[in-house]
Every structure is written in C-alpha cells, then in structure tokens.
N, C-alpha and C. Protein backbone atom coordinates (compact mmCIF):
# COMPACT_ATOMS: atom_id res chain seq x y z
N UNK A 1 62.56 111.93 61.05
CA UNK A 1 62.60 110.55 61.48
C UNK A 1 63.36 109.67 60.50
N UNK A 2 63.67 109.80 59.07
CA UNK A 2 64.05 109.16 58.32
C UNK A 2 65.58 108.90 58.84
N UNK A 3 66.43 110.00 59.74
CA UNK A 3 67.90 109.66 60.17
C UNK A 3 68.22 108.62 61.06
N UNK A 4 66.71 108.61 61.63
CA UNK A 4 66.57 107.51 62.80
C UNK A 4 66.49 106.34 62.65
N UNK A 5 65.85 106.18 61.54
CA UNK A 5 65.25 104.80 60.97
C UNK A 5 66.52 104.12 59.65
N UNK A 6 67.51 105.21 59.25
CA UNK A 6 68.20 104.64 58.67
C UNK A 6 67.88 104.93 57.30
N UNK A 7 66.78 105.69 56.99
CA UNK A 7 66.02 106.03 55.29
C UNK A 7 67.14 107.50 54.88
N UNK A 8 66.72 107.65 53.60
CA UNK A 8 66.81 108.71 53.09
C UNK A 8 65.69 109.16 52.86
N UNK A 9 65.42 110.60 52.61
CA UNK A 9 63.83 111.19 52.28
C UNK A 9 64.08 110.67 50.83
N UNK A 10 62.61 110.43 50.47
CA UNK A 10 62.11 109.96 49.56
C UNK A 10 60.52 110.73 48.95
N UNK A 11 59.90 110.35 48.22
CA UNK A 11 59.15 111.29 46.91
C UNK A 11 59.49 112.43 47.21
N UNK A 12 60.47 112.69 47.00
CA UNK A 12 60.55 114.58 46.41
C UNK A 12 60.77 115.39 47.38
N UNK A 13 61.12 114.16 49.20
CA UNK A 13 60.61 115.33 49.93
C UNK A 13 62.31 116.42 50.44
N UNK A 14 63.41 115.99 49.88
CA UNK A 14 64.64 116.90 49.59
C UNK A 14 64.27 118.14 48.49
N UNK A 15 63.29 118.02 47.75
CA UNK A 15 63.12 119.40 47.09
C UNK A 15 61.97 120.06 47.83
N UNK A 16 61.02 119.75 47.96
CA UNK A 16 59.91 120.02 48.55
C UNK A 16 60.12 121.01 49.67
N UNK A 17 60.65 119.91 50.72
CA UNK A 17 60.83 120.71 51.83
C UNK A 17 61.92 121.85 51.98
N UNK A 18 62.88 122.06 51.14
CA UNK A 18 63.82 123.38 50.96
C UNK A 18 63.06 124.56 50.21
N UNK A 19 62.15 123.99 49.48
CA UNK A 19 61.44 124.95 48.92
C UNK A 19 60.05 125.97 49.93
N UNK A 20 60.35 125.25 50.84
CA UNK A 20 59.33 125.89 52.27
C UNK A 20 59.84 126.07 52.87
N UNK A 21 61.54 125.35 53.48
CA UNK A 21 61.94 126.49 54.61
C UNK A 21 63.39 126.60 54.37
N UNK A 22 63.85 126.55 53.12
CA UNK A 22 65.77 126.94 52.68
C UNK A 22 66.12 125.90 53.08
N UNK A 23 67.36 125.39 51.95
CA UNK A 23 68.11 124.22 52.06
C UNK A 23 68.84 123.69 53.30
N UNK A 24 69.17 124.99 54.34
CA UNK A 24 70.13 124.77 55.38
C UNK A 24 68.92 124.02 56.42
N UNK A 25 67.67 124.52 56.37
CA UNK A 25 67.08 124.23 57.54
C UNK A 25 66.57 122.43 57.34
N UNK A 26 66.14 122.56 55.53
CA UNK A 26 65.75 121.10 55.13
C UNK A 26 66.95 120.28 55.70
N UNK A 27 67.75 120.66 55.15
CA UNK A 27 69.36 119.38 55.30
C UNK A 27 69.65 118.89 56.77
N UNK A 28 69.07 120.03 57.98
CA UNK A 28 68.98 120.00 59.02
C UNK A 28 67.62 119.07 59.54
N UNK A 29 66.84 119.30 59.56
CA UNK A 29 66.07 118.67 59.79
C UNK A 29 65.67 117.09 58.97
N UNK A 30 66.12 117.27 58.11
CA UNK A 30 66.53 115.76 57.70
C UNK A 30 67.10 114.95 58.11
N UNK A 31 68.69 115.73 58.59
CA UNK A 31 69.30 114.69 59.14
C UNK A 31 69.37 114.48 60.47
N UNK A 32 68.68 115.60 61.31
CA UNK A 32 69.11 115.87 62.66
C UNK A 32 67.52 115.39 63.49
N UNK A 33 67.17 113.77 63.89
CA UNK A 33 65.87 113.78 64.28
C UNK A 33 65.46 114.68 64.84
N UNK A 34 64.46 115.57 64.85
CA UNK A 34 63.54 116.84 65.72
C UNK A 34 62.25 116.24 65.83
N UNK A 35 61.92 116.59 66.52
CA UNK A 35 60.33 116.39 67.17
C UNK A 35 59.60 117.58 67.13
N UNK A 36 58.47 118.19 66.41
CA UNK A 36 57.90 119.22 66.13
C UNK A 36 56.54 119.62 67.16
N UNK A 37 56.33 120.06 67.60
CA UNK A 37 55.12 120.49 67.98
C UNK A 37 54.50 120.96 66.81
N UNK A 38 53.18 121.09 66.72
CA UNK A 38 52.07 122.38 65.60
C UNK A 38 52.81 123.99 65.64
N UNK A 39 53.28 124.60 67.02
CA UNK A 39 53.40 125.59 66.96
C UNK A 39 55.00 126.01 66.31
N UNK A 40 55.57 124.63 66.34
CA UNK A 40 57.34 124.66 65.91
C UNK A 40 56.72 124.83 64.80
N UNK A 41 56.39 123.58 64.20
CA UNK A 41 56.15 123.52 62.40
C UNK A 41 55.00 124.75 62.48
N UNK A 42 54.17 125.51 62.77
CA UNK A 42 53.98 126.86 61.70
C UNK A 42 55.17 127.71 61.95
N UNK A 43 55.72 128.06 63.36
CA UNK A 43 56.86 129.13 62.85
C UNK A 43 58.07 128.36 62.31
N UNK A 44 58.26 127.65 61.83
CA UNK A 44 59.96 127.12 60.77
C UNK A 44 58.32 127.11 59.28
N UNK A 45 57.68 127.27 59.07
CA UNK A 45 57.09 127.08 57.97
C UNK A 45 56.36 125.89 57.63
N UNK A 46 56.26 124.91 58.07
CA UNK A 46 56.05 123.28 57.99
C UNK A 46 54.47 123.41 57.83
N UNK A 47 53.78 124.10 58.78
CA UNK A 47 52.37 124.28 58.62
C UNK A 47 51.65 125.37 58.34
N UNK A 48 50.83 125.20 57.27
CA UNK A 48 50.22 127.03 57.02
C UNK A 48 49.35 127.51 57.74
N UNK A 49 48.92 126.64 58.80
CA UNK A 49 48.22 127.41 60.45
C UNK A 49 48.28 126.13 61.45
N UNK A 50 48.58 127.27 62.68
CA UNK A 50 48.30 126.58 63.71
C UNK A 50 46.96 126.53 64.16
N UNK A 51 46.70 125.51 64.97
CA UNK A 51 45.11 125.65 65.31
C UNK A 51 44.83 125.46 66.86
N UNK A 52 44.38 125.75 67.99
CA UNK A 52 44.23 125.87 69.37
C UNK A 52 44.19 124.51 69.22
N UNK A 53 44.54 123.94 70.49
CA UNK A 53 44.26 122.29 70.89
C UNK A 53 42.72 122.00 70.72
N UNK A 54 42.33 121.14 69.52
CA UNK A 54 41.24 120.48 69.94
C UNK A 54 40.19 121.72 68.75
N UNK A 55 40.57 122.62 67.85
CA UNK A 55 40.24 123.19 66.82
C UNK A 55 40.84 122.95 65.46
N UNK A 56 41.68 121.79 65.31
CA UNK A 56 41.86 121.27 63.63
C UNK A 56 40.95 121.53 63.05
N UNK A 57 39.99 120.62 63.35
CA UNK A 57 38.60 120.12 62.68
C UNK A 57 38.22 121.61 62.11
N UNK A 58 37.27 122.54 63.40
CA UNK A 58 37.01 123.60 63.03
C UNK A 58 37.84 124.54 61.88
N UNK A 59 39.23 124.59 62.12
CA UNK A 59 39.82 125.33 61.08
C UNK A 59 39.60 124.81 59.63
N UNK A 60 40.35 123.31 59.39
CA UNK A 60 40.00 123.03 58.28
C UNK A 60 38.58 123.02 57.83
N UNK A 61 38.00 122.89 58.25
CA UNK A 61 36.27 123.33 57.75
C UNK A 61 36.13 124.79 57.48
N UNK A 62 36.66 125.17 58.34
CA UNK A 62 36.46 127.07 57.77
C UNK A 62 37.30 126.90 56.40
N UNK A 63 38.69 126.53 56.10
CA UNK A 63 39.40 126.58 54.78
C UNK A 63 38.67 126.29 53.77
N UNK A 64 38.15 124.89 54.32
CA UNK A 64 37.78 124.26 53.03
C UNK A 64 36.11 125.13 52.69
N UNK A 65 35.64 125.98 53.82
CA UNK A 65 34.54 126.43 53.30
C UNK A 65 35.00 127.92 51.95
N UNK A 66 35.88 128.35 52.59
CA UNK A 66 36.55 129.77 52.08
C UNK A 66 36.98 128.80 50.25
N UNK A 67 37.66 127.84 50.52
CA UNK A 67 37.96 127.84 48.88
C UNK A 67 36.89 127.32 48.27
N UNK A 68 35.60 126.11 48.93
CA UNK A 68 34.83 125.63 47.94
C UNK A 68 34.10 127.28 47.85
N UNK A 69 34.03 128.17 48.49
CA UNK A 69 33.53 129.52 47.25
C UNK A 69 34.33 130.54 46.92
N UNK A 70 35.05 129.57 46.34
CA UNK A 70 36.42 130.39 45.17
C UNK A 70 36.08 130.10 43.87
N UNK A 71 36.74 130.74 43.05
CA UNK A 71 35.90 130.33 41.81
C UNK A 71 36.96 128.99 41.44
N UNK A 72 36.36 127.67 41.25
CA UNK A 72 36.85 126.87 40.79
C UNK A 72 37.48 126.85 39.17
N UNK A 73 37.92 127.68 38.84
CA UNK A 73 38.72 127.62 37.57
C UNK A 73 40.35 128.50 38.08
N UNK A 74 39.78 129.75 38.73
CA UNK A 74 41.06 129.46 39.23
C UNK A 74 41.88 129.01 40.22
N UNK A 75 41.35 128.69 40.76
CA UNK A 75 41.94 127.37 42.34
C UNK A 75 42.32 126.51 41.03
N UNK A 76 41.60 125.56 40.04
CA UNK A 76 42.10 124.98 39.30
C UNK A 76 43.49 125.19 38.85
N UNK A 77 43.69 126.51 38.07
CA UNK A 77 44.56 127.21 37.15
C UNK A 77 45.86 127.51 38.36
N UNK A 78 45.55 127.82 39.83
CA UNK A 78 46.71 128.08 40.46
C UNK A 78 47.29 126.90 41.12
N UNK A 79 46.66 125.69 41.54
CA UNK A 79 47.07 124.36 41.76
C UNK A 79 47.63 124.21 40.70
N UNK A 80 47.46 123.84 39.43
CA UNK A 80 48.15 123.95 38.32
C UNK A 80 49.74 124.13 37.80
N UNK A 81 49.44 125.65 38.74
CA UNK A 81 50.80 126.81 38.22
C UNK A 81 51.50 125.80 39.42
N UNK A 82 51.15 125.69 40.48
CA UNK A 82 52.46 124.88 41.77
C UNK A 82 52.54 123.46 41.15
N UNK A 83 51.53 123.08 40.82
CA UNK A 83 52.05 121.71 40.81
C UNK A 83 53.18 121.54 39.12
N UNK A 84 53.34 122.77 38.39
CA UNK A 84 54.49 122.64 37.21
C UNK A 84 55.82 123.12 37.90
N UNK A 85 55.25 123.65 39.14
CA UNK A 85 56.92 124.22 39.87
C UNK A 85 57.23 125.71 39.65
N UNK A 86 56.83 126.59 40.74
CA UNK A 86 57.54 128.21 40.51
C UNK A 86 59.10 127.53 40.20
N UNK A 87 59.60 128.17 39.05
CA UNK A 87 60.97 128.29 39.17
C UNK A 87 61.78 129.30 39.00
N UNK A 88 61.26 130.41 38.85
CA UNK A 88 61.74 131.43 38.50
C UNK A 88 60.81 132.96 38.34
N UNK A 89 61.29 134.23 38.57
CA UNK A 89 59.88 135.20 38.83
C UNK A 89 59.49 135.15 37.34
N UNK A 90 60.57 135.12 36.38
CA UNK A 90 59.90 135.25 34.69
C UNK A 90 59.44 134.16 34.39
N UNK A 91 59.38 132.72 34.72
CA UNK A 91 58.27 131.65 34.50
C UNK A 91 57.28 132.31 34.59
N UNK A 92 57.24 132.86 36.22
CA UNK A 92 55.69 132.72 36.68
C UNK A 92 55.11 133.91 36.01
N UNK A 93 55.72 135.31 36.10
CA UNK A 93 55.04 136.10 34.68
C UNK A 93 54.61 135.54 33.57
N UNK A 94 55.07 134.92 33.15
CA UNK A 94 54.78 133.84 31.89
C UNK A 94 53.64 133.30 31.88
N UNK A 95 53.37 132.59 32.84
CA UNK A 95 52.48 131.90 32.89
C UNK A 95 51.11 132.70 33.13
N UNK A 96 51.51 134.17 34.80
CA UNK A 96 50.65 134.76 34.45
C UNK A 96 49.91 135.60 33.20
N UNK A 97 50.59 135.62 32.50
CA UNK A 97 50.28 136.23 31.27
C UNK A 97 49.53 135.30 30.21
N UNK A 98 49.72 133.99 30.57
CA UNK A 98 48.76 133.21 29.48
C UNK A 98 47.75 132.94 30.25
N UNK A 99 47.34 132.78 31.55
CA UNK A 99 46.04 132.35 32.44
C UNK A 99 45.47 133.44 32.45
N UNK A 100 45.68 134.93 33.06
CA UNK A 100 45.00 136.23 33.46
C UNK A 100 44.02 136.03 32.05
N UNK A 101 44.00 135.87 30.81
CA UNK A 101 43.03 136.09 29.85
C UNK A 101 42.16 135.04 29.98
N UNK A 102 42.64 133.97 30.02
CA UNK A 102 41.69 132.61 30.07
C UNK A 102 40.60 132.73 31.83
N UNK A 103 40.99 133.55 32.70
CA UNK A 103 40.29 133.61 33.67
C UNK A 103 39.24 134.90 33.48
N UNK A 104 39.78 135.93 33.02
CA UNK A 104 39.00 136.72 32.83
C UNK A 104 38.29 136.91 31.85
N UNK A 105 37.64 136.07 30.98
CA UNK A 105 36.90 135.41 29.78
C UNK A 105 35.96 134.52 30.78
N UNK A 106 35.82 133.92 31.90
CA UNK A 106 35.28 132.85 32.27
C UNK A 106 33.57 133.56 33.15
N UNK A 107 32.48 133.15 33.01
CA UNK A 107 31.58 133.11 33.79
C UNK A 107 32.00 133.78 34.82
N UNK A 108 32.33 133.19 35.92
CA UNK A 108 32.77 133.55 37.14
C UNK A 108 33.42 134.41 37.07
N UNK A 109 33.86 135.22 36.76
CA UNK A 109 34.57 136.26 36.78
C UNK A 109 33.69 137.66 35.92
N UNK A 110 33.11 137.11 35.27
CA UNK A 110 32.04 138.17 34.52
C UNK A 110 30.79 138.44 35.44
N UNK A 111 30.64 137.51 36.37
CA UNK A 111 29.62 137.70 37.06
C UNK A 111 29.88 138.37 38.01
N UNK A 112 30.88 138.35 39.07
CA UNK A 112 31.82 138.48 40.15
C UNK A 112 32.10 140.14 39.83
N UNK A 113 32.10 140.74 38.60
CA UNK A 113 32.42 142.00 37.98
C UNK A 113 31.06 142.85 37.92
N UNK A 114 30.48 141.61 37.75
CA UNK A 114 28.87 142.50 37.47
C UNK A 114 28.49 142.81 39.01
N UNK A 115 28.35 142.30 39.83
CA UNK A 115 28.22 142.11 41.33
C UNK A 115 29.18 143.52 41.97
N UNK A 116 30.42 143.31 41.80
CA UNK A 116 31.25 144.58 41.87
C UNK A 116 30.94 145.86 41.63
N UNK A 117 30.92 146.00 40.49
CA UNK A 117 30.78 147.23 39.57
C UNK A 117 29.00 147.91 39.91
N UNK A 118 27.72 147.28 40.37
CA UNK A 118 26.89 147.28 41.11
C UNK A 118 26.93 147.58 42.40
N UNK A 119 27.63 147.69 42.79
CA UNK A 119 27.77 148.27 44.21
C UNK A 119 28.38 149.67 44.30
C-alpha cells in the first residue's frame, strides 16, 4: 500500500521484509500494490500460519500456550540472537557457541535432563 499512498516503506520494513521473502519479491511487492489474502501471505512467506476462517484466536492461543512452556531463558536468548540480526552462518555459530553453555548451566535445563534421562 505504501506505492499507493505515495510513501516509501519505512522502520526497517526494506530490510525486514527481503529477509523473509528475497529482495526481488520485497522490491515487488513494495512497489507493485497487491492485496494479500492469509493464504497468499503464508505461501510467499508473510505469515508463519495460516488459520481456517474464524480460528486466529484458537491458533494463537495454542502458540502462545506451546512457548509460555518453553523454557524462558531460551526463548529469551533466541529472541535475542534475531533481534542482533542473523548475518552470516559463522555469526550465528558464534553466538551459538557462547549461549549453548550459558543454557545448559541453567535450572531448566538440568531439570528437563533429569526428567529425560528417567525415562
């Protein structure tokens, strides 16, 4: 909508959005008004699920039930890692290599092992 209205995209959303579906499709859809359905935007990438007409609600409640029992340090630690920016596969080695110890030192994960290894 921004081609329509005469805008340029604005906060970030020229990096953002190439980074979810390649520069050709961002530059395209930037400039070329489209009108999306739910089922367009999950297959071009835009949405990370579709949901039956009239099941949003339900889905996002199932999500949000699945991560509030995640272990909150690393949902922390991987919001984290996106919000500094994958930029490269040896960043993100990098990085995994300084978090993997700090997570597996943590409660939750010692417990989660004990639970495991018990079965």
């Amino acid at each position: 909508a921004f081609a329509r209205l005469g805008l340029i995209g604005d906060l970030g959303i020229m990096w953002s959005l190439q980074q979810r579906i390649g520069p050709v499709a961002a530059r395209r859809l930037l400039m070329i008004p489209t009108e999306l359905g739910g089922r367009d935007a999950g297959t071009r990438g835009l949405a990370d699920e579709v949901a039956a007409p009239g099941g949003a609600l339900d889905a996002a409640l199932t999500a949000a039930r699945l991560l509030a029992a995640s272990a909150p340090l690393t949902v922390a630690l991987t919001k984290a890692v996106y919000a500094e920016g994958v930029t490269s596969l040896e960043a993100v080695l990098q990085r995994e290599l300084d978090l993997v110890p700090v997570v597996n030192q943590s409660d939750y994960f010692k417990e989660a092992l004990a639970k495991f290894t018990k079965s």
